[in-house]
C-alpha atoms as a PDB file:
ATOM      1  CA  UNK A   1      -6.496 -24.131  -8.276  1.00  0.00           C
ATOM      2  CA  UNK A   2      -2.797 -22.220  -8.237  1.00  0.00           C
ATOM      3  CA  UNK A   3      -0.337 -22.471  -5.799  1.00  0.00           C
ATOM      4  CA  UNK A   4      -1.457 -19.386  -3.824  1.00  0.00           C
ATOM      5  CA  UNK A   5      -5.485 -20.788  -3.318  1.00  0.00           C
ATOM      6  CA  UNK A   6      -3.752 -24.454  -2.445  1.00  0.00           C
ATOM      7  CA  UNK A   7      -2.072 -22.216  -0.072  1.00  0.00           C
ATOM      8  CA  UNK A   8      -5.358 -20.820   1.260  1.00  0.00           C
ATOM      9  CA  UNK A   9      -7.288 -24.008   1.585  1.00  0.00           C
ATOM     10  CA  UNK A  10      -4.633 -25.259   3.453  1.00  0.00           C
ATOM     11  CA  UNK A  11      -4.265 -22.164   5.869  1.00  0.00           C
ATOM     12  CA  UNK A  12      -8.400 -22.292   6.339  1.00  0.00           C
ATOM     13  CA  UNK A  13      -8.016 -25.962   7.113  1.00  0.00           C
ATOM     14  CA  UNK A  14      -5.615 -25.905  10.100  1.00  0.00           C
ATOM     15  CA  UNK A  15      -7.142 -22.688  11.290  1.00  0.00           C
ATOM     16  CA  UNK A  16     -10.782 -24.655  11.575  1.00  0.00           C
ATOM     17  CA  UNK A  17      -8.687 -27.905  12.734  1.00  0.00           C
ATOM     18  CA  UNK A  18      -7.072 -25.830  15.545  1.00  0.00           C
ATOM     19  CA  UNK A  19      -9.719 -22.647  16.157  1.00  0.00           C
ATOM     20  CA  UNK A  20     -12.827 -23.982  15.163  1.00  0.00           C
ATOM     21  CA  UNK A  21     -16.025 -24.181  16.182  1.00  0.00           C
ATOM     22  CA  UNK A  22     -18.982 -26.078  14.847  1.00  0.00           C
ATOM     23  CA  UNK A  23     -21.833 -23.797  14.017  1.00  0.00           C
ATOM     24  CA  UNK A  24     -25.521 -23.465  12.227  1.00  0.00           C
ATOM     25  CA  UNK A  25     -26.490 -20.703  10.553  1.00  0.00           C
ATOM     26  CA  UNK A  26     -30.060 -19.755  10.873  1.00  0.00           C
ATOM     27  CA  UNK A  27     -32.328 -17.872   8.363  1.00  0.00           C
ATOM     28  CA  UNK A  28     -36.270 -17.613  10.166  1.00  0.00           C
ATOM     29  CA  UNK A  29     -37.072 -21.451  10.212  1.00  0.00           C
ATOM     30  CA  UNK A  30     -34.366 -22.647   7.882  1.00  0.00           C
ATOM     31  CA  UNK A  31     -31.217 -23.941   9.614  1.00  0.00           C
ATOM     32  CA  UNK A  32     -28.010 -24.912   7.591  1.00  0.00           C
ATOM     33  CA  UNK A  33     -26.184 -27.948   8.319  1.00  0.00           C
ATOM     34  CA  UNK A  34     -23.001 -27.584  10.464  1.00  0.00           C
ATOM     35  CA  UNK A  35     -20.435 -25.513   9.320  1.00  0.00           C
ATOM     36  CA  UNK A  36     -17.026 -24.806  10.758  1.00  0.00           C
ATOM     37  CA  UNK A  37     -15.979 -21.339  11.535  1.00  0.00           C
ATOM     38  CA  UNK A  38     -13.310 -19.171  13.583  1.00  0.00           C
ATOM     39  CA  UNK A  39     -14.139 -16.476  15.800  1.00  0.00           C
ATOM     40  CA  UNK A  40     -12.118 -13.353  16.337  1.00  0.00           C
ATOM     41  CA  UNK A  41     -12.944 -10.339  16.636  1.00  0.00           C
ATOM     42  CA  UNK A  42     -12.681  -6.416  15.449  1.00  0.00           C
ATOM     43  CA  UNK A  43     -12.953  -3.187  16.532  1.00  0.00           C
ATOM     44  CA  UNK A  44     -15.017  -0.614  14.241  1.00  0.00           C
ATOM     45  CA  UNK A  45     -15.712   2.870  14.602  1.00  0.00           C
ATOM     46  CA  UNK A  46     -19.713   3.586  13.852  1.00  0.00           C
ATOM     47  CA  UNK A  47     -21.208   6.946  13.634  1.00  0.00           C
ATOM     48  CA  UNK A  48     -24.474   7.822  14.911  1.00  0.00           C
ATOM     49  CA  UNK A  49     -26.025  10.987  12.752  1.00  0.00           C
ATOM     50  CA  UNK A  50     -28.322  11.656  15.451  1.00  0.00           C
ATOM     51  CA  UNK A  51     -26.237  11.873  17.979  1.00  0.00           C
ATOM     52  CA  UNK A  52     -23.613  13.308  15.507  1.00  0.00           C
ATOM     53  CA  UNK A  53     -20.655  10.727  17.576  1.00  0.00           C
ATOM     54  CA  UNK A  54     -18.894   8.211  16.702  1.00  0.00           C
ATOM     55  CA  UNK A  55     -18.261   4.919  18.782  1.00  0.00           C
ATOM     56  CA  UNK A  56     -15.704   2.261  18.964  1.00  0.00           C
ATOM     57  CA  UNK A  57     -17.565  -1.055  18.415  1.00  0.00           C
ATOM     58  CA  UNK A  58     -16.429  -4.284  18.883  1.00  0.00           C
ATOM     59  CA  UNK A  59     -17.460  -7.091  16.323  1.00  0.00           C
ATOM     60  CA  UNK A  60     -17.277 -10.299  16.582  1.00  0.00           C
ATOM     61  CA  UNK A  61     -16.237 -12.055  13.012  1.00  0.00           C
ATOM     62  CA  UNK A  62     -16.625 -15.113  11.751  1.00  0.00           C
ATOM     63  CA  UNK A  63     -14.227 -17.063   9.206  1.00  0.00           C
ATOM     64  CA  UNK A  64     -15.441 -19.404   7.030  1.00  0.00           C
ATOM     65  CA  UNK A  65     -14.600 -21.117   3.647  1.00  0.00           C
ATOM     66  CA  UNK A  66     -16.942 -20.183   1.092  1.00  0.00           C
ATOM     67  CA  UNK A  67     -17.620 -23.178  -0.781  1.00  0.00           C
ATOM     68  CA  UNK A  68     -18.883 -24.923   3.310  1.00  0.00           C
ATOM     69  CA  UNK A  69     -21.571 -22.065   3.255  1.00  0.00           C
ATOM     70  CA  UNK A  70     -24.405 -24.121   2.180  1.00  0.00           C
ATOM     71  CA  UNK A  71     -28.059 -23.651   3.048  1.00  0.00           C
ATOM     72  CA  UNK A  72     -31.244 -25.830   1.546  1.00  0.00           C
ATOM     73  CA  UNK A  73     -28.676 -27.524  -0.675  1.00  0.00           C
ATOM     74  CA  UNK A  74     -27.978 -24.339  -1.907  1.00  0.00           C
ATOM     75  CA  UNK A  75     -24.720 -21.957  -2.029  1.00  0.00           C
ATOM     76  CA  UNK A  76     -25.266 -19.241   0.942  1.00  0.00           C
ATOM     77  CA  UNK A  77     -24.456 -16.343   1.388  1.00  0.00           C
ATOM     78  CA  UNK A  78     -25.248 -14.720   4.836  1.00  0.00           C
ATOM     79  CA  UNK A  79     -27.451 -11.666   5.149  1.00  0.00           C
ATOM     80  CA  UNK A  80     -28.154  -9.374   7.872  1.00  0.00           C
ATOM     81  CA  UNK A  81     -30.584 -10.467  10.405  1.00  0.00           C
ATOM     82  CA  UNK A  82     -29.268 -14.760  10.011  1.00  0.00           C
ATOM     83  CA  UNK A  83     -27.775 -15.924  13.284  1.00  0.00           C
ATOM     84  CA  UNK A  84     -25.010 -17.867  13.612  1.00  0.00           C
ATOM     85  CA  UNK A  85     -25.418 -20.344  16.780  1.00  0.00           C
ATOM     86  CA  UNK A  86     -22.498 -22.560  18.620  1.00  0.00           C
ATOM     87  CA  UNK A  87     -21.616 -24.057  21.649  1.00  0.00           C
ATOM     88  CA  UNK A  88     -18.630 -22.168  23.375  1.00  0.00           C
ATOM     89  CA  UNK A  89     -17.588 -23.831  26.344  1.00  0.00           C
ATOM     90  CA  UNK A  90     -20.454 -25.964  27.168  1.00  0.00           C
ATOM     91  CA  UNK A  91     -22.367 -22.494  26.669  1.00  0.00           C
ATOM     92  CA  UNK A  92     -24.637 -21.539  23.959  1.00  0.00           C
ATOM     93  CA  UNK A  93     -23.781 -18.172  21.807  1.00  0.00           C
ATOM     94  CA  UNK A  94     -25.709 -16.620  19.324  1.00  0.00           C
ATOM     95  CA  UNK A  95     -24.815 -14.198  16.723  1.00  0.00           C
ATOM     96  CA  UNK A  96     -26.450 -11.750  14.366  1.00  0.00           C
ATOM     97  CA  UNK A  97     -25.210 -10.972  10.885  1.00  0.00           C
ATOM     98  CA  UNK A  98     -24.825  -7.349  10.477  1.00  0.00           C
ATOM     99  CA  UNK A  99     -23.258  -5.104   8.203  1.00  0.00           C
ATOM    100  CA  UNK A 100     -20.534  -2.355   9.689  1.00  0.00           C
ATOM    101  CA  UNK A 101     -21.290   1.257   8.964  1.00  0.00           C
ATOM    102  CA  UNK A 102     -20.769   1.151   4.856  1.00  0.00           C
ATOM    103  CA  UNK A 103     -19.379  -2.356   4.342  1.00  0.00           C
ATOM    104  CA  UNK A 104     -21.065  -5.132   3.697  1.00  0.00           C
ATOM    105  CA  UNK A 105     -21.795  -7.889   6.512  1.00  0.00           C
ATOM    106  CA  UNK A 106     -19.350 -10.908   4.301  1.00  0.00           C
ATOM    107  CA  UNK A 107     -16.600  -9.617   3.132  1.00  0.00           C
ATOM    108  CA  UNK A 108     -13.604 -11.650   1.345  1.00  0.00           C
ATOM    109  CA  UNK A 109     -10.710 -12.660   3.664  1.00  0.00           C
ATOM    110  CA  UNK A 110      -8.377 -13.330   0.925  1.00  0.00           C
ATOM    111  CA  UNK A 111      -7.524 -12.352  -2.887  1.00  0.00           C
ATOM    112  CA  UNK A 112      -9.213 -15.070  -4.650  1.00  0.00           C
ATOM    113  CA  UNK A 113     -12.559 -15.498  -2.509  1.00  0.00           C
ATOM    114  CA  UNK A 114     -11.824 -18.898  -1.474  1.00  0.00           C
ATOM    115  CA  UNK A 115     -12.974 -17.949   2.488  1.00  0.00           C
ATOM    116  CA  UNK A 116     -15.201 -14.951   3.657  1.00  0.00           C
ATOM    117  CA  UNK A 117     -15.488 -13.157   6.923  1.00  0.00           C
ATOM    118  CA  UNK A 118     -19.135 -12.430   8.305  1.00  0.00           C
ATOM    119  CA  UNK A 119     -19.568  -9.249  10.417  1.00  0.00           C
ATOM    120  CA  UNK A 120     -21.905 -10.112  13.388  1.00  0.00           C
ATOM    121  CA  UNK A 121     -22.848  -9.107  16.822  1.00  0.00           C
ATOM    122  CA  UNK A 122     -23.312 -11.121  19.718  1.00  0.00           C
ATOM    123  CA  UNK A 123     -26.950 -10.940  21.211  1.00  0.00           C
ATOM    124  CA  UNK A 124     -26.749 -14.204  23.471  1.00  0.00           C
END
């Protein structure tokens, strides 16, 4: 690991230490173990060809480190349709995975892949 991804791990780590929340990412039946991620949010511009408009949408984006993204003992990688569930103020908030217009639903958040951000939409 270089200086720059020390550098990373150490920004994801005081981001989940001070942001965090404590999450399980569900797949149908299968349900990871708890993961910490950090919620903020974007605004994306989606175009419906029907209607031939487009809309300003807001997203609601997770942050997580990679390598913590672990499912049946097995690296995971979320896919549309997963939710991500957590406790928010003594309320619980789920999340769908989705992917925005032509992007993907995980994107990198940094150069060298060490965390990811997952596009979802909150549905509860």
């Amino acid at each position: 690991m270089n200086a720059f991804d020390r550098a990373i791990a150490a920004h994801s780590a005081a981001l989940q230490r001070v942001a965090g929340y404590d999450v399980v990412i569900k797949r149908g039946v299968r349900v990871s173990g708890t993961i910490v991620g950090v919620l903020s949010s974007s605004t994306h511009e989606v175009f419906d060809e029907a209607e031939q408009i487009a809309t300003k949408v807001k997203f609601s984006d997770w942050l997580f480190t990679k390598s913590e993204l672990i499912l049946a003992g097995k690296a995971l990688t979320p896919l549309p349709g997963d939710l991500i569930v957590t406790t928010i103020r003594e309320v619980e908030r789920t999340f769908k995975v989705v992917p925005i217009e032509r992007r993907p639903c995980v994107e990198p958040h940094d150069h060298s892949g060490l965390m990811v951000v997952v596009h979802t939409i909150e549905i509860c």
